[in-house]
N, C-alpha and C. Protein backbone atom coordinates (compact mmCIF):
# COMPACT_ATOMS: atom_id res chain seq x y z
N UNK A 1 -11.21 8.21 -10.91
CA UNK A 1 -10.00 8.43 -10.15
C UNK A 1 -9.00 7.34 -10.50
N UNK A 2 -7.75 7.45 -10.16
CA UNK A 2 -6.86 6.57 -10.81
C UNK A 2 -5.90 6.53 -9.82
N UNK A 3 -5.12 5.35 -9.94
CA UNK A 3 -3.85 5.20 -8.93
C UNK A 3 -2.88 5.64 -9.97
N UNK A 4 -2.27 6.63 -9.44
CA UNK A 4 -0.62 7.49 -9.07
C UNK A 4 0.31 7.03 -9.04
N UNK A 5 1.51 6.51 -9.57
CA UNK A 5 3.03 6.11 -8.71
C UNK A 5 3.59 7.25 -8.46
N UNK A 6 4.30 7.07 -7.49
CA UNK A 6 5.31 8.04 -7.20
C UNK A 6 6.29 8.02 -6.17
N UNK A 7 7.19 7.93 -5.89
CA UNK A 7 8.34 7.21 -5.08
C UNK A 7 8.86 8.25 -3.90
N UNK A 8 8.07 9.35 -3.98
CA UNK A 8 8.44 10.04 -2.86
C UNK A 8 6.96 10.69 -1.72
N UNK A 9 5.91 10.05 -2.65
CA UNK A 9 5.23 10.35 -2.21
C UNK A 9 3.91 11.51 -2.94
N UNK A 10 2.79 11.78 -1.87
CA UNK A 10 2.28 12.69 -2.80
C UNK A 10 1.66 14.26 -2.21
N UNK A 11 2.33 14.96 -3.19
CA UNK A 11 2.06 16.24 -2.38
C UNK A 11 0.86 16.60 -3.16
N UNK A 12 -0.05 16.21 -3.17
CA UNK A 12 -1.28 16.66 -3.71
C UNK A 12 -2.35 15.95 -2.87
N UNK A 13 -1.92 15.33 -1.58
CA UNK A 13 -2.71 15.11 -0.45
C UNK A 13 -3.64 13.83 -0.76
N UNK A 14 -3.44 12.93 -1.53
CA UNK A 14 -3.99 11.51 -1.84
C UNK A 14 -3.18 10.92 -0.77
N UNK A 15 -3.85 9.82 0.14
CA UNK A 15 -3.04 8.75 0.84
C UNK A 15 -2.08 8.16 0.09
N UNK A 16 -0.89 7.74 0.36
CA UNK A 16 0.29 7.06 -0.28
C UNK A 16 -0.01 5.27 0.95
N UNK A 17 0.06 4.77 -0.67
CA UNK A 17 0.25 3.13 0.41
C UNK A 17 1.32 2.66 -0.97
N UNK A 18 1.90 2.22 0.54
CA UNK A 18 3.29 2.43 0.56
C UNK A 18 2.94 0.23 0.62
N UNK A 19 3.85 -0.46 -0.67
CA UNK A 19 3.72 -1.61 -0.77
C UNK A 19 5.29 -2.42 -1.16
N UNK A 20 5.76 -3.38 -0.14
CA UNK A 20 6.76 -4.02 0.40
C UNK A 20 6.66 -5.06 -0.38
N UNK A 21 7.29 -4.87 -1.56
CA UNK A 21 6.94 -6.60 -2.41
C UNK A 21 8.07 -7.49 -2.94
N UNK A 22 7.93 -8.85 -2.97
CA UNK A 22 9.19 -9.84 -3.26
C UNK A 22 8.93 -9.82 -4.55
N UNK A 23 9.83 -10.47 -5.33
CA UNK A 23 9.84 -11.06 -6.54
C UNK A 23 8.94 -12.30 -6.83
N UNK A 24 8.47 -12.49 -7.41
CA UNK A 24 7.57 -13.70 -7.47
C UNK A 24 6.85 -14.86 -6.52
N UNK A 25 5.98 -13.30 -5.87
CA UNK A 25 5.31 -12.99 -5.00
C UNK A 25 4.00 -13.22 -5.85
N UNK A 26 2.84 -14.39 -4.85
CA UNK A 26 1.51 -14.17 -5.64
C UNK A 26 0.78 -13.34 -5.09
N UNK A 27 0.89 -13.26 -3.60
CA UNK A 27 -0.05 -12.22 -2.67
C UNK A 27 -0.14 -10.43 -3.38
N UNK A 28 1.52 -10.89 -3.96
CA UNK A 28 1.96 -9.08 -3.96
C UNK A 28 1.01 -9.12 -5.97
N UNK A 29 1.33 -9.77 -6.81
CA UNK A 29 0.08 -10.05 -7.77
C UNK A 29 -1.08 -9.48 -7.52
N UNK A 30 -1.61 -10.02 -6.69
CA UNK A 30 -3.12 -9.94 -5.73
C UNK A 30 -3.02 -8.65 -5.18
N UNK A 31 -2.51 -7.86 -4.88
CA UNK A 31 -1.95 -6.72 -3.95
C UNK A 31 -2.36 -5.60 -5.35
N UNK A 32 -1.99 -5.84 -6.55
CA UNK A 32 -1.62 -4.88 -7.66
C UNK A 32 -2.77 -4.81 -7.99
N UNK A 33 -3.46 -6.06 -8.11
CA UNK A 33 -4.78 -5.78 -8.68
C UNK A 33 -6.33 -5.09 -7.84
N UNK A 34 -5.49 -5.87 -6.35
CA UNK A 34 -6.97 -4.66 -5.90
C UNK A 34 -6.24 -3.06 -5.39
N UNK A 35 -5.35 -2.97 -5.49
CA UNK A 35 -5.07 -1.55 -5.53
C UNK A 35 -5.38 -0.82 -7.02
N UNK A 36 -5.05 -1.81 -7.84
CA UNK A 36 -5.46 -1.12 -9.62
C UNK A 36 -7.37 -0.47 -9.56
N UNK A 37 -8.20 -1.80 -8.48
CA UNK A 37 -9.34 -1.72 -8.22
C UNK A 37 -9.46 -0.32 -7.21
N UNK A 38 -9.06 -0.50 -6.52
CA UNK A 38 -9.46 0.78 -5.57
C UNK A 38 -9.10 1.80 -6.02
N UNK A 39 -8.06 2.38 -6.54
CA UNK A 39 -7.68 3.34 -7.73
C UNK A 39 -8.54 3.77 -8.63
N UNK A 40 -9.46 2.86 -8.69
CA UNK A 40 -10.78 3.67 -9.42
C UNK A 40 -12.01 4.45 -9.13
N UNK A 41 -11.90 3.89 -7.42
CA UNK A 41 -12.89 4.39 -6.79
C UNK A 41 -12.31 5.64 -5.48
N UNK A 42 -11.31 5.47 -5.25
CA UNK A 42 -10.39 6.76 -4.61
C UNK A 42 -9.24 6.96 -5.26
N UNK A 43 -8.72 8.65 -4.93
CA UNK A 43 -7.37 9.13 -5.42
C UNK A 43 -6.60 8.34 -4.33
N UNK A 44 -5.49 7.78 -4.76
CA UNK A 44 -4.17 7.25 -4.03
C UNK A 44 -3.17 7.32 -4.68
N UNK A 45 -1.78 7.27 -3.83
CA UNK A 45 -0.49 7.39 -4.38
C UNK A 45 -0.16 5.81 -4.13
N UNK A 46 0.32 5.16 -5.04
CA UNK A 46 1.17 3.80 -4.84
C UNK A 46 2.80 3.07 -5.07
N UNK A 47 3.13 3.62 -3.49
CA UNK A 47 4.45 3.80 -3.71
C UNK A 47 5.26 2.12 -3.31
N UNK A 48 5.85 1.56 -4.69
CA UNK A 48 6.39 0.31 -4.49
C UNK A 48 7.89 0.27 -3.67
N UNK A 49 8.32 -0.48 -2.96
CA UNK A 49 9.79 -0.89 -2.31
C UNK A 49 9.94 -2.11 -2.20
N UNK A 50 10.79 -2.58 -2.82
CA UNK A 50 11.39 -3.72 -2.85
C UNK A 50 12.10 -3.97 -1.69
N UNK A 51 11.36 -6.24 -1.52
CA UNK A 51 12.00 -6.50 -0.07
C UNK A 51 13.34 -6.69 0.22
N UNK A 52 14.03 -6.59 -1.19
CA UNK A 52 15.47 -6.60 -0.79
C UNK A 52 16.37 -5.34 -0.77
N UNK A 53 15.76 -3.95 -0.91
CA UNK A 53 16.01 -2.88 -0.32
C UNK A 53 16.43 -2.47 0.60
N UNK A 54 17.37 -1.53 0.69
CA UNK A 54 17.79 -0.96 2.55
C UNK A 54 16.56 -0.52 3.19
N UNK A 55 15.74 0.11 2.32
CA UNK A 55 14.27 0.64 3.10
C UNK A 55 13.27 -0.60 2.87
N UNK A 56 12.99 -1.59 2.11
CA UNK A 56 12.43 -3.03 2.40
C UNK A 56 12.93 -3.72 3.67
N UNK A 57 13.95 -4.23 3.80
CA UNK A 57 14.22 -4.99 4.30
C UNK A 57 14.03 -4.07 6.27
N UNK A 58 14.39 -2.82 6.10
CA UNK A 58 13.96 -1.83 7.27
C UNK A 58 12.37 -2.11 7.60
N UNK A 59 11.81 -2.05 6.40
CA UNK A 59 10.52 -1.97 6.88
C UNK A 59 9.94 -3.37 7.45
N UNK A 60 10.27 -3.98 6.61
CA UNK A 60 9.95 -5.68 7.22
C UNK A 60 10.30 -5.99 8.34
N UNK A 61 11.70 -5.77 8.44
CA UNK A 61 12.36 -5.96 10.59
C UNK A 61 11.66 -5.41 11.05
N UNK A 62 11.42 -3.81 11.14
CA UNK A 62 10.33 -3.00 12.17
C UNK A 62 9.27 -3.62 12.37
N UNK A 63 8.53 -4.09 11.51
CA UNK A 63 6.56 -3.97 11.56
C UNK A 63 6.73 -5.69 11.68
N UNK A 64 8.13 -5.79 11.45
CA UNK A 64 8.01 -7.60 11.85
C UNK A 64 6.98 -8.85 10.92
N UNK A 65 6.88 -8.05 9.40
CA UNK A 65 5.60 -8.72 8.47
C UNK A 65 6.57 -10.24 8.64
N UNK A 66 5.92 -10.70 8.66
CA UNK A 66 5.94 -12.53 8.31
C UNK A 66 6.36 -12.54 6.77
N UNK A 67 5.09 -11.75 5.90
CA UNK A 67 5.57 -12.23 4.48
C UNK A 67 5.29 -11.09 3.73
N UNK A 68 5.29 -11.21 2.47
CA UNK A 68 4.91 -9.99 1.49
C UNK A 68 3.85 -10.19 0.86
N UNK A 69 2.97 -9.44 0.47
CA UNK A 69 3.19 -7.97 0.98
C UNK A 69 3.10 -7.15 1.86
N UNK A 70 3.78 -6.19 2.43
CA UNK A 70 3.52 -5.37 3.59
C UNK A 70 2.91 -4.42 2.74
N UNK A 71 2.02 -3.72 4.07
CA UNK A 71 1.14 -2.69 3.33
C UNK A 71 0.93 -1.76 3.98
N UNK A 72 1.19 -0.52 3.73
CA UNK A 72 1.44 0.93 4.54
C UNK A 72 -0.04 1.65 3.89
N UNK A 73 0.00 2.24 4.71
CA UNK A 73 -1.49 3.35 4.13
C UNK A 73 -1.07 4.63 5.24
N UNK A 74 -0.19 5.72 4.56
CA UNK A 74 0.59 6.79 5.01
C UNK A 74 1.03 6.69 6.24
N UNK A 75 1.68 4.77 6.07
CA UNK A 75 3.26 4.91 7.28
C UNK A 75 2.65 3.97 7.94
N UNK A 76 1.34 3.64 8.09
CA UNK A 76 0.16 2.95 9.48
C UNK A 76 0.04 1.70 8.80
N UNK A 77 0.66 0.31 9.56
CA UNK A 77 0.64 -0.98 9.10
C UNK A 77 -0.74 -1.00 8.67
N UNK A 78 -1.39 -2.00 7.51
CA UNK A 78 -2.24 -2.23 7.43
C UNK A 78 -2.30 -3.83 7.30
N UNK A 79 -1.12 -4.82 6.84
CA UNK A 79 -1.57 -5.72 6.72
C UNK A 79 -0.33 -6.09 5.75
N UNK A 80 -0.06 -8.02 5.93
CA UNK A 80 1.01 -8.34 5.07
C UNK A 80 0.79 -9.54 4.70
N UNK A 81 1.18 -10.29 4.07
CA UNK A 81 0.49 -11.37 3.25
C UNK A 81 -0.72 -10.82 2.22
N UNK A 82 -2.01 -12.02 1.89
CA UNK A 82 -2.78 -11.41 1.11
C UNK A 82 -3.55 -10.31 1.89
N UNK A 83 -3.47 -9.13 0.58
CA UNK A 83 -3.87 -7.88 1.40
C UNK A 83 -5.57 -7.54 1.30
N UNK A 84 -6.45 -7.09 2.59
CA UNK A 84 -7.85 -7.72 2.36
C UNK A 84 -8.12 -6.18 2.02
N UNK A 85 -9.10 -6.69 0.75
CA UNK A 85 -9.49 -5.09 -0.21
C UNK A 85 -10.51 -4.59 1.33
N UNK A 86 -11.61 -5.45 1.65
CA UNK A 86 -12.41 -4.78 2.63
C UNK A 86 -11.97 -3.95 3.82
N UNK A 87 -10.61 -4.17 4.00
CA UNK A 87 -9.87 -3.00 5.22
C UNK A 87 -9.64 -2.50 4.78
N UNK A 88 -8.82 -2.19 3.56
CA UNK A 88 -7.92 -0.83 2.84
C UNK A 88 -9.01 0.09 2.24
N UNK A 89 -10.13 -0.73 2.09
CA UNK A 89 -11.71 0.31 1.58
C UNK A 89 -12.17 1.44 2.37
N UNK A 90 -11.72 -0.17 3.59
CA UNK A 90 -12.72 0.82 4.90
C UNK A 90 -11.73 1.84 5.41
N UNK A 91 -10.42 1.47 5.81
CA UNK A 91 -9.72 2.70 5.86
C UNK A 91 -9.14 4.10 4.69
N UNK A 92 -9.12 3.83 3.35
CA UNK A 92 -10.01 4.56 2.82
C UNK A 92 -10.77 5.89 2.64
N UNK A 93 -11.75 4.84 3.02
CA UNK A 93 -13.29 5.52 2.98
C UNK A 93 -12.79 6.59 4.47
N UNK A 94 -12.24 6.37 5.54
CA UNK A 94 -12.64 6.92 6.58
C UNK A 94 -11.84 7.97 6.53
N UNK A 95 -10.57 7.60 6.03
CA UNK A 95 -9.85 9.38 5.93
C UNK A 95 -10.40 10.30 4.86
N UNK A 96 -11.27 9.65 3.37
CA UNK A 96 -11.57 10.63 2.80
C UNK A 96 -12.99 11.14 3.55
N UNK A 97 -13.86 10.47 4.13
CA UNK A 97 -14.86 11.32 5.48
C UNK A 97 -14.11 12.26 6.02
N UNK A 98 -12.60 11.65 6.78
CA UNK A 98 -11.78 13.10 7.43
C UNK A 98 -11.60 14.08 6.83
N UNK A 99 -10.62 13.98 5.21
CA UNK A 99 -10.34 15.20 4.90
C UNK A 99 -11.48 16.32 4.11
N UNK A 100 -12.72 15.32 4.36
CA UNK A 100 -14.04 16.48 3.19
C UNK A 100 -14.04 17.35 4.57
């Protein structure tokens, strides 16, 4: 399985995590690579927005992240700063249990 880009999303029913990243950002570095990792082991969409965006900078005021990266998993905060592979696994793992 492989990670997807796609900027609007994915209509082929893979979770979209949706990732809020600065420019020379190490967390958001760290962010690429275990999503490159989990991309191998589930279908996902990985949709990037920049924090100096009208929809970055939206998303950061709302969910109130401290730092980057913010991390969406279809819209549902998951986490900002360094992003921990063991939650995004486990959540994940639990919607593809939902949708079998």
């Amino acid at each position: 399985m492989t990670v997807m880009e796609d900027e609007r999303g994915s209509a082929s029913g893979a979770p979209v995590v949706t990732m809020v990243t600065a420019e020379a950002c190490h967390f958001c570095a760290e962010a690429e690579i275990v999503l490159a990792e989990l991309g191998r082991e589930f279908s996902l969409v990985v949709e990037r927005v920049d924090a100096r965006s009208r929809e970055g900078r939206a998303l950061l005021q709302e969910l109130r992240a401290p730092m980057t990266p913010l991390v969406l998993l279809d819209g549902t905060y998951v986490g900002s700063g360094r992003l921990s592979r063991r939650r995004l696994r486990r959540l994940l793992r639990t919607q593809a249990r939902k949708a079998a």
